[in-house]
PDB file of N, CA and C in Angstrom:
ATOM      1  N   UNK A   1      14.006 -13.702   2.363  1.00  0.00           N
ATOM      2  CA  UNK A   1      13.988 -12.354   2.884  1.00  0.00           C
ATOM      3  C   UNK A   1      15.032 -11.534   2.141  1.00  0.00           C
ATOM      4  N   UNK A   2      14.618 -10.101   1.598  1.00  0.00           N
ATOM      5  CA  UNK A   2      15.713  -9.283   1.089  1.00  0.00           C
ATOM      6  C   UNK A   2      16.363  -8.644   1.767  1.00  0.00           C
ATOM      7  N   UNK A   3      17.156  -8.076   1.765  1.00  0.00           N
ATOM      8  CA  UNK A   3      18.031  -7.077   2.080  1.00  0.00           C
ATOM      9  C   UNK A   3      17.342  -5.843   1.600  1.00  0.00           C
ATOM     10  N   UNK A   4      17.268  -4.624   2.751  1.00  0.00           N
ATOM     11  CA  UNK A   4      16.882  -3.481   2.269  1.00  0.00           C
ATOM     12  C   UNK A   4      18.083  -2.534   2.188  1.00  0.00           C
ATOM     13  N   UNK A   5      18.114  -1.931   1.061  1.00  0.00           N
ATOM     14  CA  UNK A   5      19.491  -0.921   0.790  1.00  0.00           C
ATOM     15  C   UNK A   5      19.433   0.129   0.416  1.00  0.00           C
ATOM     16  N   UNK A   6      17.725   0.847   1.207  1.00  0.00           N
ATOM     17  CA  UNK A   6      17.369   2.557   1.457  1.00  0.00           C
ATOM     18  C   UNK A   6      18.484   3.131   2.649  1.00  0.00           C
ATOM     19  N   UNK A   7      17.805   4.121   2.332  1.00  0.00           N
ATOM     20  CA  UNK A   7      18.340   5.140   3.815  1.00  0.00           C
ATOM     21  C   UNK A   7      19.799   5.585   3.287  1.00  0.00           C
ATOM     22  N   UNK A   8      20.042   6.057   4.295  1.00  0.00           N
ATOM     23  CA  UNK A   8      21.022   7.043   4.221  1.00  0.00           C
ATOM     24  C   UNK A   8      22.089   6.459   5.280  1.00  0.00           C
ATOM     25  N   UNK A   9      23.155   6.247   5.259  1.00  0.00           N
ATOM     26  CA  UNK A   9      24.254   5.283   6.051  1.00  0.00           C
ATOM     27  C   UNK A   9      24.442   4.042   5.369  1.00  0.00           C
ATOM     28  N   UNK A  10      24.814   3.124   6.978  1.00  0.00           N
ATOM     29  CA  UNK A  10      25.266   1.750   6.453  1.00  0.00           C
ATOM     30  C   UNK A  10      24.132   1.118   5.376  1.00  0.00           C
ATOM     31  N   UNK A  11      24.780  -0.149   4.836  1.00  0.00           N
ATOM     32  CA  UNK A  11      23.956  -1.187   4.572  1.00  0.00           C
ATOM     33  C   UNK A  11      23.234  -1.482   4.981  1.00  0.00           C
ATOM     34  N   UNK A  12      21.701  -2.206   5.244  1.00  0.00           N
ATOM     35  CA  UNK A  12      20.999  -2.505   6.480  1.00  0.00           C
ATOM     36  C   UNK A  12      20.471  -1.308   7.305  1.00  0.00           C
ATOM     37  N   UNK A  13      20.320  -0.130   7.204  1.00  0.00           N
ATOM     38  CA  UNK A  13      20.537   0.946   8.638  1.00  0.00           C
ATOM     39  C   UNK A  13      18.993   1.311   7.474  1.00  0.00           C
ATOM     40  N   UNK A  14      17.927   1.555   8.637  1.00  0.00           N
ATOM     41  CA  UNK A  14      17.099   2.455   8.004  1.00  0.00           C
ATOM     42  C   UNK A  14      17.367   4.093   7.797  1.00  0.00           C
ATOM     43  N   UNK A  15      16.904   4.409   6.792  1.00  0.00           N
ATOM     44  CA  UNK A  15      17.146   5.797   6.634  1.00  0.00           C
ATOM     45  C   UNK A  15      15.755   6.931   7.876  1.00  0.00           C
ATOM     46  N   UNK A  16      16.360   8.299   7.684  1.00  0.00           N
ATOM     47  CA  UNK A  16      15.626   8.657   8.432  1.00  0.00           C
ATOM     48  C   UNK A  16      13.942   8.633   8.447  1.00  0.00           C
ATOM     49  N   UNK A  17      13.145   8.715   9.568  1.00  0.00           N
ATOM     50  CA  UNK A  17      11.309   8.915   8.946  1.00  0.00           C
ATOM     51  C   UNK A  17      10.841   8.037   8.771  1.00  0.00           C
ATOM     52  N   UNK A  18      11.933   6.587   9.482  1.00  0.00           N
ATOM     53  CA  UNK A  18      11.346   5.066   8.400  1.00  0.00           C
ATOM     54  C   UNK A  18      10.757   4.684  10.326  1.00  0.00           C
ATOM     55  N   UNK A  19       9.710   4.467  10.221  1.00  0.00           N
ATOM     56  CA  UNK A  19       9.213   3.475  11.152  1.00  0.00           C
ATOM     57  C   UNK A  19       9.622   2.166  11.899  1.00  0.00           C
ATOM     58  N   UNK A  20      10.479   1.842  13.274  1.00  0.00           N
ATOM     59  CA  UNK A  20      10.994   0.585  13.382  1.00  0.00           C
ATOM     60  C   UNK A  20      10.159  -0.096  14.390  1.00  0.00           C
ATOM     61  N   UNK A  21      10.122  -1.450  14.293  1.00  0.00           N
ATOM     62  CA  UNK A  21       9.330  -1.850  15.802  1.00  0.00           C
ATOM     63  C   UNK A  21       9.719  -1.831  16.898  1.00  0.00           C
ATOM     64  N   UNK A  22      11.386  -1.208  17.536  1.00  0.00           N
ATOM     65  CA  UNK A  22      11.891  -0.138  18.469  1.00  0.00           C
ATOM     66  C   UNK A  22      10.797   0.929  18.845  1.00  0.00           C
ATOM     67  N   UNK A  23      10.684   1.567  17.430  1.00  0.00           N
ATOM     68  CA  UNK A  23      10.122   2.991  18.058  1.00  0.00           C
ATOM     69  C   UNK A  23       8.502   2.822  18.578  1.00  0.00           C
ATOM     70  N   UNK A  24       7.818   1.872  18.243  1.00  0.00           N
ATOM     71  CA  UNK A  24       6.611   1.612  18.700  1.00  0.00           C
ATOM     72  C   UNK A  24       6.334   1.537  20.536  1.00  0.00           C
ATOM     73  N   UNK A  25       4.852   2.204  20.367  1.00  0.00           N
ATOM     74  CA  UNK A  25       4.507   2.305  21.690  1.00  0.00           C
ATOM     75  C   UNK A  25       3.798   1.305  22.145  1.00  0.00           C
ATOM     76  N   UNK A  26       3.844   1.303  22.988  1.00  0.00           N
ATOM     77  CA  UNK A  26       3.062  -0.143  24.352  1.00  0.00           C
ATOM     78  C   UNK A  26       1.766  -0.077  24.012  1.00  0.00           C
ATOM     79  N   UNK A  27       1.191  -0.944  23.113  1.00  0.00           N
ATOM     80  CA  UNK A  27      -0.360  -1.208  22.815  1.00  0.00           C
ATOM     81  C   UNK A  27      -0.330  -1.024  21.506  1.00  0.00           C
ATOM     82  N   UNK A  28       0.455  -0.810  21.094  1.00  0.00           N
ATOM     83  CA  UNK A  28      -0.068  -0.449  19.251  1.00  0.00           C
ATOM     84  C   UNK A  28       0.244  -1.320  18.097  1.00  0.00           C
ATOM     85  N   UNK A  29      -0.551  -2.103  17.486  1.00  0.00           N
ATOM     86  CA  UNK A  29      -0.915  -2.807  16.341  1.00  0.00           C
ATOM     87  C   UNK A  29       0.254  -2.275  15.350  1.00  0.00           C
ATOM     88  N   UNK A  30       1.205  -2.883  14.767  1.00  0.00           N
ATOM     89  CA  UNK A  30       1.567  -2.449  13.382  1.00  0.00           C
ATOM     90  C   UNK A  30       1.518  -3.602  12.420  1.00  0.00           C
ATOM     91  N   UNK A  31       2.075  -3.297  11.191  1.00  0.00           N
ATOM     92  CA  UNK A  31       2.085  -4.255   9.965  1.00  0.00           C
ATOM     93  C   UNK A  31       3.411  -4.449   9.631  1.00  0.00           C
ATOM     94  N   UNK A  32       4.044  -5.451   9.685  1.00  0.00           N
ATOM     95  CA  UNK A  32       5.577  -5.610   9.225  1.00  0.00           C
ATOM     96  C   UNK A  32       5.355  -4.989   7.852  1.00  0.00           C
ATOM     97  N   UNK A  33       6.649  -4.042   6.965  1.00  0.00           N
ATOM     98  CA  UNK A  33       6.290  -3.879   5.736  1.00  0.00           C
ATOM     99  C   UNK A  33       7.932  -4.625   5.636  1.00  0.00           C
ATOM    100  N   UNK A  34       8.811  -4.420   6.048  1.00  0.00           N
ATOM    101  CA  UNK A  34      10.149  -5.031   5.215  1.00  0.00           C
ATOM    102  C   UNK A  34      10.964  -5.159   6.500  1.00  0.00           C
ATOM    103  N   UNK A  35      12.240  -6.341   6.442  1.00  0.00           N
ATOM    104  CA  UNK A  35      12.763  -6.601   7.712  1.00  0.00           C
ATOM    105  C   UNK A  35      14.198  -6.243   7.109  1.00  0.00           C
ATOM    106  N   UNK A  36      15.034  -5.209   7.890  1.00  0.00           N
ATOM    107  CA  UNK A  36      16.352  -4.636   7.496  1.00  0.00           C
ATOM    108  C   UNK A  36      17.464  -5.373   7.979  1.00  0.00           C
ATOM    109  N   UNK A  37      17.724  -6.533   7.297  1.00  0.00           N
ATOM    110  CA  UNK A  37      18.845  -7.644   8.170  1.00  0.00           C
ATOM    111  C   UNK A  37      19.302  -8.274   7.144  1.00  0.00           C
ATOM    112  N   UNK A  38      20.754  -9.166   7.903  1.00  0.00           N
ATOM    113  CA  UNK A  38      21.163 -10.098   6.792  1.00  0.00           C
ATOM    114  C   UNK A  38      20.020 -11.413   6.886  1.00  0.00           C
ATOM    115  N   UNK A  39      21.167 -12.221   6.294  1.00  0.00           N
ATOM    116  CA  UNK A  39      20.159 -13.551   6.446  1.00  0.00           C
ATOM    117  C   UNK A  39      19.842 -14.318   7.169  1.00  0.00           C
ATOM    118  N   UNK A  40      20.620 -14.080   8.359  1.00  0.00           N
ATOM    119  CA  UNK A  40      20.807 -15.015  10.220  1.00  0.00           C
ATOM    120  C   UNK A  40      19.788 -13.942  10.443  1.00  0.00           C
ATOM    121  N   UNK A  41      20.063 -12.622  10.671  1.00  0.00           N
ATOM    122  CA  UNK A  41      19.120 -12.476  11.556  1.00  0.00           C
ATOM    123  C   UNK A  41      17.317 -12.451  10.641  1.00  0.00           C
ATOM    124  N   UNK A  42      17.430 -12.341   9.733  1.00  0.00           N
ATOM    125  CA  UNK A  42      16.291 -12.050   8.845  1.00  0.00           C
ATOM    126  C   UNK A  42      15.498 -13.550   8.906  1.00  0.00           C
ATOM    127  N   UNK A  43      16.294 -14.615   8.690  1.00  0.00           N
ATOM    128  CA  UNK A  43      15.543 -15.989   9.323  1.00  0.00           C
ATOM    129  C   UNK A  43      15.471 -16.289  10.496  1.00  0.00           C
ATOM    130  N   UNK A  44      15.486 -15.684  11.611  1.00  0.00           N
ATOM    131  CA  UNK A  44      15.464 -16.270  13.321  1.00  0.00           C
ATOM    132  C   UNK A  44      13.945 -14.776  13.154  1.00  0.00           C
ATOM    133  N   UNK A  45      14.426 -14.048  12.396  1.00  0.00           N
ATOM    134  CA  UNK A  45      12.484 -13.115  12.382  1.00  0.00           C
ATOM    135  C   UNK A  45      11.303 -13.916  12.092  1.00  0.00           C
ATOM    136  N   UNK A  46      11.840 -14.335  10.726  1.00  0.00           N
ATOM    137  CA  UNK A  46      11.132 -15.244  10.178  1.00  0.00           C
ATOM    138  C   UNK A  46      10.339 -16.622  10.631  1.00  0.00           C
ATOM    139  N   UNK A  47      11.666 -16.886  11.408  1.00  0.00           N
ATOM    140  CA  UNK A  47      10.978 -18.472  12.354  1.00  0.00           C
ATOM    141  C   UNK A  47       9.755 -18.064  13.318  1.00  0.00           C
ATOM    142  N   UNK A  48       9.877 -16.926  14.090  1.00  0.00           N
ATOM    143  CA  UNK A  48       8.720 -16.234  15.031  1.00  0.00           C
ATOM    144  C   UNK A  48       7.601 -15.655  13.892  1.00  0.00           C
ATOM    145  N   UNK A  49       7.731 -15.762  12.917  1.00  0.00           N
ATOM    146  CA  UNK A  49       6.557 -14.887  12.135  1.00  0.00           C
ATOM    147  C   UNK A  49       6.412 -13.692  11.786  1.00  0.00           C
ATOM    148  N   UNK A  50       7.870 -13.316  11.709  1.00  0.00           N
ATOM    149  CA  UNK A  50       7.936 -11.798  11.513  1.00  0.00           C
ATOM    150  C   UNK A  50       8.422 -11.499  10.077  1.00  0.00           C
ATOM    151  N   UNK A  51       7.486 -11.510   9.221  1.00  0.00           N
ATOM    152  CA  UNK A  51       7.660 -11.235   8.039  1.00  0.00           C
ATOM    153  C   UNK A  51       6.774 -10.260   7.586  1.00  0.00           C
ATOM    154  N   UNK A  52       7.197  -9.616   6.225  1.00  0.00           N
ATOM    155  CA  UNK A  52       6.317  -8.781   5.868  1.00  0.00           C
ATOM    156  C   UNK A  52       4.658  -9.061   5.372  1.00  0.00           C
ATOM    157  N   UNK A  53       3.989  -8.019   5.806  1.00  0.00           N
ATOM    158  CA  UNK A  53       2.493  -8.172   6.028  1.00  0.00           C
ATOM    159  C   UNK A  53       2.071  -8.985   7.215  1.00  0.00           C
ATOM    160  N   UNK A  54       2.862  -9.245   8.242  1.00  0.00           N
ATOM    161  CA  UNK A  54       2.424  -9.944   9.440  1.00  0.00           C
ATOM    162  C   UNK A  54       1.748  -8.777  10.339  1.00  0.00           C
ATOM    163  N   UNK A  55       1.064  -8.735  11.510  1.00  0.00           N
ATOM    164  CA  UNK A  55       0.132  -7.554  12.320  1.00  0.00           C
ATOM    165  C   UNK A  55       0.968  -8.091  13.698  1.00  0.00           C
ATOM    166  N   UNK A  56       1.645  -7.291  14.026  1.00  0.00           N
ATOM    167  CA  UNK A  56       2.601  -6.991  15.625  1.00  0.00           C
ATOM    168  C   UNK A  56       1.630  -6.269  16.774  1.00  0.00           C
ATOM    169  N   UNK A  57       2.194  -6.881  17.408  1.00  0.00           N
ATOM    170  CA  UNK A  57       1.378  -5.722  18.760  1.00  0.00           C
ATOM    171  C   UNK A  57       2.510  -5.592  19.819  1.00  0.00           C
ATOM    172  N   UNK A  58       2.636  -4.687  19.923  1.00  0.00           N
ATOM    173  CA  UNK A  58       3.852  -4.280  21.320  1.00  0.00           C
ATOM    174  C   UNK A  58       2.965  -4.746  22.564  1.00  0.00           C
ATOM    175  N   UNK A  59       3.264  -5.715  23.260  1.00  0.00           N
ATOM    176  CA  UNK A  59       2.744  -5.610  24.403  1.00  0.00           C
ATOM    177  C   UNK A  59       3.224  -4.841  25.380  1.00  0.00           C
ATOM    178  N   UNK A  60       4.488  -4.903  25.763  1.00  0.00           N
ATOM    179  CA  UNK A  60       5.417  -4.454  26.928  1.00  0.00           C
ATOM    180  C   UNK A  60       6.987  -3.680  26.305  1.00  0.00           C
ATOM    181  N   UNK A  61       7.044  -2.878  26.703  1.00  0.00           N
ATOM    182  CA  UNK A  61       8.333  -1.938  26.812  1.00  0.00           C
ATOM    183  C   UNK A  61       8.601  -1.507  27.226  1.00  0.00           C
ATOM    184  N   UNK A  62       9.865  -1.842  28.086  1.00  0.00           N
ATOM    185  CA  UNK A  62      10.829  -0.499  28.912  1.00  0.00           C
ATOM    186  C   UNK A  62      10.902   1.015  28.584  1.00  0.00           C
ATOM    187  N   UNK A  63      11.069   1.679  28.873  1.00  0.00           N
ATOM    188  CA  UNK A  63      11.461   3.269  28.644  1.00  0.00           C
ATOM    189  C   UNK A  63      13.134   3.348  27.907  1.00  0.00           C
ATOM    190  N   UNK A  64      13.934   2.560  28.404  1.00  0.00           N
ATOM    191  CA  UNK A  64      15.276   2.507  27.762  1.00  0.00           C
ATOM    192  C   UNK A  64      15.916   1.534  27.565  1.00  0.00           C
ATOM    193  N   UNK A  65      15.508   0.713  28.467  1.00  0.00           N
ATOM    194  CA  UNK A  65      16.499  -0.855  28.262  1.00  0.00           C
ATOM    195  C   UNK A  65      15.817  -2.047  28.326  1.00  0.00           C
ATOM    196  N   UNK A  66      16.728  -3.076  27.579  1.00  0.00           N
ATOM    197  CA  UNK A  66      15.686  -4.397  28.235  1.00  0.00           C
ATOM    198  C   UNK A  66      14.797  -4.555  26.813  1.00  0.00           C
ATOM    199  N   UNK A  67      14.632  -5.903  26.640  1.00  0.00           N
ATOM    200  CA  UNK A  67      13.785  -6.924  25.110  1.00  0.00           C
ATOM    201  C   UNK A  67      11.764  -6.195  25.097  1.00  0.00           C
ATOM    202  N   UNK A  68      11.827  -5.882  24.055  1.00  0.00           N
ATOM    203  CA  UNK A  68      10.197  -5.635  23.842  1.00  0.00           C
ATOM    204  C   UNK A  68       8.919  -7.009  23.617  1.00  0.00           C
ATOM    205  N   UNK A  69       8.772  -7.186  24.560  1.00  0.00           N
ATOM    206  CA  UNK A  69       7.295  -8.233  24.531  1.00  0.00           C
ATOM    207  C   UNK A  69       6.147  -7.777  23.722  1.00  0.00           C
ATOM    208  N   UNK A  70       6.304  -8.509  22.170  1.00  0.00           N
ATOM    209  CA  UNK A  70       4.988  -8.274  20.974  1.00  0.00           C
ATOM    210  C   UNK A  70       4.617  -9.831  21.200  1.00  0.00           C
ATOM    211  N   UNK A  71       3.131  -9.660  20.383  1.00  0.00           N
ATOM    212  CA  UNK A  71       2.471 -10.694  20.506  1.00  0.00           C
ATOM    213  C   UNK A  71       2.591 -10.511  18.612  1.00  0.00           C
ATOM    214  N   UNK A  72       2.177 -11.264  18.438  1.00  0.00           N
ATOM    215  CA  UNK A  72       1.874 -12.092  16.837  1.00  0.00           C
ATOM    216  C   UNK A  72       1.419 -13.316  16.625  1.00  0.00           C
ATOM    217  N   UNK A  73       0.262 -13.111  15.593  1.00  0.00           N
ATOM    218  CA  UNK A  73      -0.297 -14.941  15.525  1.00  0.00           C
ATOM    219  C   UNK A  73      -0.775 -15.527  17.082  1.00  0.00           C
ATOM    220  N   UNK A  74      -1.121 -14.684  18.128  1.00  0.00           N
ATOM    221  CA  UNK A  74      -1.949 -15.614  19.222  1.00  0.00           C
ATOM    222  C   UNK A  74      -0.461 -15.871  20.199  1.00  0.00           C
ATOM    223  N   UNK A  75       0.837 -15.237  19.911  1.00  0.00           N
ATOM    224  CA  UNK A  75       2.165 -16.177  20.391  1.00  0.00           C
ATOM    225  C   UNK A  75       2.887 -14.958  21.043  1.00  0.00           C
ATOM    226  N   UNK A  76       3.543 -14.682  22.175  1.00  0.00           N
ATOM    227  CA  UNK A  76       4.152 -13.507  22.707  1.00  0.00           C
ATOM    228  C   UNK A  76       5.687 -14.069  22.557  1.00  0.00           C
ATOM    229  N   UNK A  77       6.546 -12.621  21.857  1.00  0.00           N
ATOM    230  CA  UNK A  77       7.662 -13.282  22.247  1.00  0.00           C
ATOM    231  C   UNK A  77       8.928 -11.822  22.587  1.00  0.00           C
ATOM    232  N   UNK A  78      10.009 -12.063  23.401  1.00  0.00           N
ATOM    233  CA  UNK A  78      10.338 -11.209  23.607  1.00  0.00           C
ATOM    234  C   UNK A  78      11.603 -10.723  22.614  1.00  0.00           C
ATOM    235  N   UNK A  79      12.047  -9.330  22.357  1.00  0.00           N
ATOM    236  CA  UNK A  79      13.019  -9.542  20.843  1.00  0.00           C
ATOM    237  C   UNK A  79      13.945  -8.597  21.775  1.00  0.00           C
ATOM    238  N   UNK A  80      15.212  -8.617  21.344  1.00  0.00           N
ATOM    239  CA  UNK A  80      15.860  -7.412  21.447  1.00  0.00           C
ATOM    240  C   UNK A  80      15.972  -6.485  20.799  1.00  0.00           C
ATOM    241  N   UNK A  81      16.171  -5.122  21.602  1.00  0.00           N
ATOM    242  CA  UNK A  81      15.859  -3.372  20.770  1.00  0.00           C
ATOM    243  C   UNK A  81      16.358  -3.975  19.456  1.00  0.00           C
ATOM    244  N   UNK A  82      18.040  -4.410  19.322  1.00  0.00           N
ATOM    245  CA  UNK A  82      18.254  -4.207  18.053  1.00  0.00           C
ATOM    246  C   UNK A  82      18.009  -4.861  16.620  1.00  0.00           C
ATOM    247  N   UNK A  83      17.406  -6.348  17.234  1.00  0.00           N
ATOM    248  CA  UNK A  83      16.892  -7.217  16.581  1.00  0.00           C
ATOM    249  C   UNK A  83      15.452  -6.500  16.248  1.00  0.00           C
ATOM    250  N   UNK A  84      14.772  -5.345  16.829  1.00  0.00           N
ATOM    251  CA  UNK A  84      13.435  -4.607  16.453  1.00  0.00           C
ATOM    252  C   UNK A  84      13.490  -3.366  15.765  1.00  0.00           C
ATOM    253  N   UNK A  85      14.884  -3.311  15.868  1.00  0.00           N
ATOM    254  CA  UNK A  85      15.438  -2.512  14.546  1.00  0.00           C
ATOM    255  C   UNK A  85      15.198  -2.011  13.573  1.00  0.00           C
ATOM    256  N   UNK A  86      15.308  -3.393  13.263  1.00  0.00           N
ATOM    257  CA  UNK A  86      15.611  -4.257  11.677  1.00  0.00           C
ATOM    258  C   UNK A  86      14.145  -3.896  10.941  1.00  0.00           C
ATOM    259  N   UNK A  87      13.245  -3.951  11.835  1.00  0.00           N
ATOM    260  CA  UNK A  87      11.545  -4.258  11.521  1.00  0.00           C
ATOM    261  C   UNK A  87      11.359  -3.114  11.107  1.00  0.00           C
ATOM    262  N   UNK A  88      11.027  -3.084   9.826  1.00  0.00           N
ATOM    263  CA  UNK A  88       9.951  -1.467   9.486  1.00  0.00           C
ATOM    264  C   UNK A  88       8.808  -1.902   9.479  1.00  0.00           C
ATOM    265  N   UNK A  89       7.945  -0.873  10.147  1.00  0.00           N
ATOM    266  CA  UNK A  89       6.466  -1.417  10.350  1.00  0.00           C
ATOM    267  C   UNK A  89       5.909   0.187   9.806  1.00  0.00           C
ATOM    268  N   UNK A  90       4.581  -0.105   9.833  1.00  0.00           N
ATOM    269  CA  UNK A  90       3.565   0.769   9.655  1.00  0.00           C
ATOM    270  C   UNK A  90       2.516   1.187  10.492  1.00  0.00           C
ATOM    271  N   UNK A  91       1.796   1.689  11.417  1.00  0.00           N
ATOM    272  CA  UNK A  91       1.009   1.608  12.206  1.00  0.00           C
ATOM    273  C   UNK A  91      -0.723   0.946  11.187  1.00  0.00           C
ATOM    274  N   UNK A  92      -1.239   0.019  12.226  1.00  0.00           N
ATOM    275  CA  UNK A  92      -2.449   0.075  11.667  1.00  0.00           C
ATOM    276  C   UNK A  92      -3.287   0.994  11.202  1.00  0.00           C
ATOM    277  N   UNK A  93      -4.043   0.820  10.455  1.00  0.00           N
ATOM    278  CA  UNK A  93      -4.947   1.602  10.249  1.00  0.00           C
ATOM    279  C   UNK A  93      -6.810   0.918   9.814  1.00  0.00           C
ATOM    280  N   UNK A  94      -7.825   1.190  11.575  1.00  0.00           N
ATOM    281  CA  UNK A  94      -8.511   0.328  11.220  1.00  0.00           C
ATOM    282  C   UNK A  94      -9.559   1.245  10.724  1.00  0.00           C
ATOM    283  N   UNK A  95     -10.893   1.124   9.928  1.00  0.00           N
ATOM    284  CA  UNK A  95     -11.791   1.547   9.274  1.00  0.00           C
ATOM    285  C   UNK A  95     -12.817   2.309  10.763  1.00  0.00           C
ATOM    286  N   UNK A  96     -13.214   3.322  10.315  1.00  0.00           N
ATOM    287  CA  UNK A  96     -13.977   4.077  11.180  1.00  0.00           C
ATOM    288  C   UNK A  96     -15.417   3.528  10.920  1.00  0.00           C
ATOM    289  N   UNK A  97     -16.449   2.922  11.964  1.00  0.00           N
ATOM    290  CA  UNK A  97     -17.110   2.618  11.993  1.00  0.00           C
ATOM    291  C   UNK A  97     -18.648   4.094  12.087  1.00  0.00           C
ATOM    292  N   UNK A  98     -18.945   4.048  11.363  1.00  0.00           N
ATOM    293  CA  UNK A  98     -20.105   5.347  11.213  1.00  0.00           C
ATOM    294  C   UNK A  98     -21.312   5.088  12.636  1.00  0.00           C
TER     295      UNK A  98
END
């Protein structure tokens, strides 16, 4: 896992406009694109399957406090806000059926 060293601030800190799996809403599909951590936390992502090009789903989220329940790979697990941080994701995008 790399280290990402965009954005604007610290080391690690996404810059502004960047997508995190924090900011995701309750039901929505994303795509890991890059995980913003050192190497402890970037491998305890990794062990759950959270690497880039993996498909997340927020199951459950508080309004302010308290671990976000995503599913991945068939497996639910719960993360903390700041450990979901780290995650830049992308929202899906599925093909419009005519």
């Amino acid at each position: 896992m790399r280290r990402w060293r965009g954005g604007k601030g610290p080391v690690g800190t996404p810059g502004p406009g960047v997508l995190t799996l924090a900011d995701v809403e309750e039901g929505t599909e994303v795509i890991v694109r890059n995980v913003v951590a050192g190497y402890g936390a970037a491998g305890q992502l990794a062990e759950i399957g959270i690497t880039p090009g993996a498909i997340v789903r927020v199951v459950r989220k508080d309004v302010m406090i308290g671990p976000i329940e995503i599913e991945i790979r068939g497996a639910r697990f719960l993360i903390g806000r700041g450990m979901a941080s780290k995650v830049i994701v992308e929202p899906v995008r599925r093909p419009s059926v005519p």
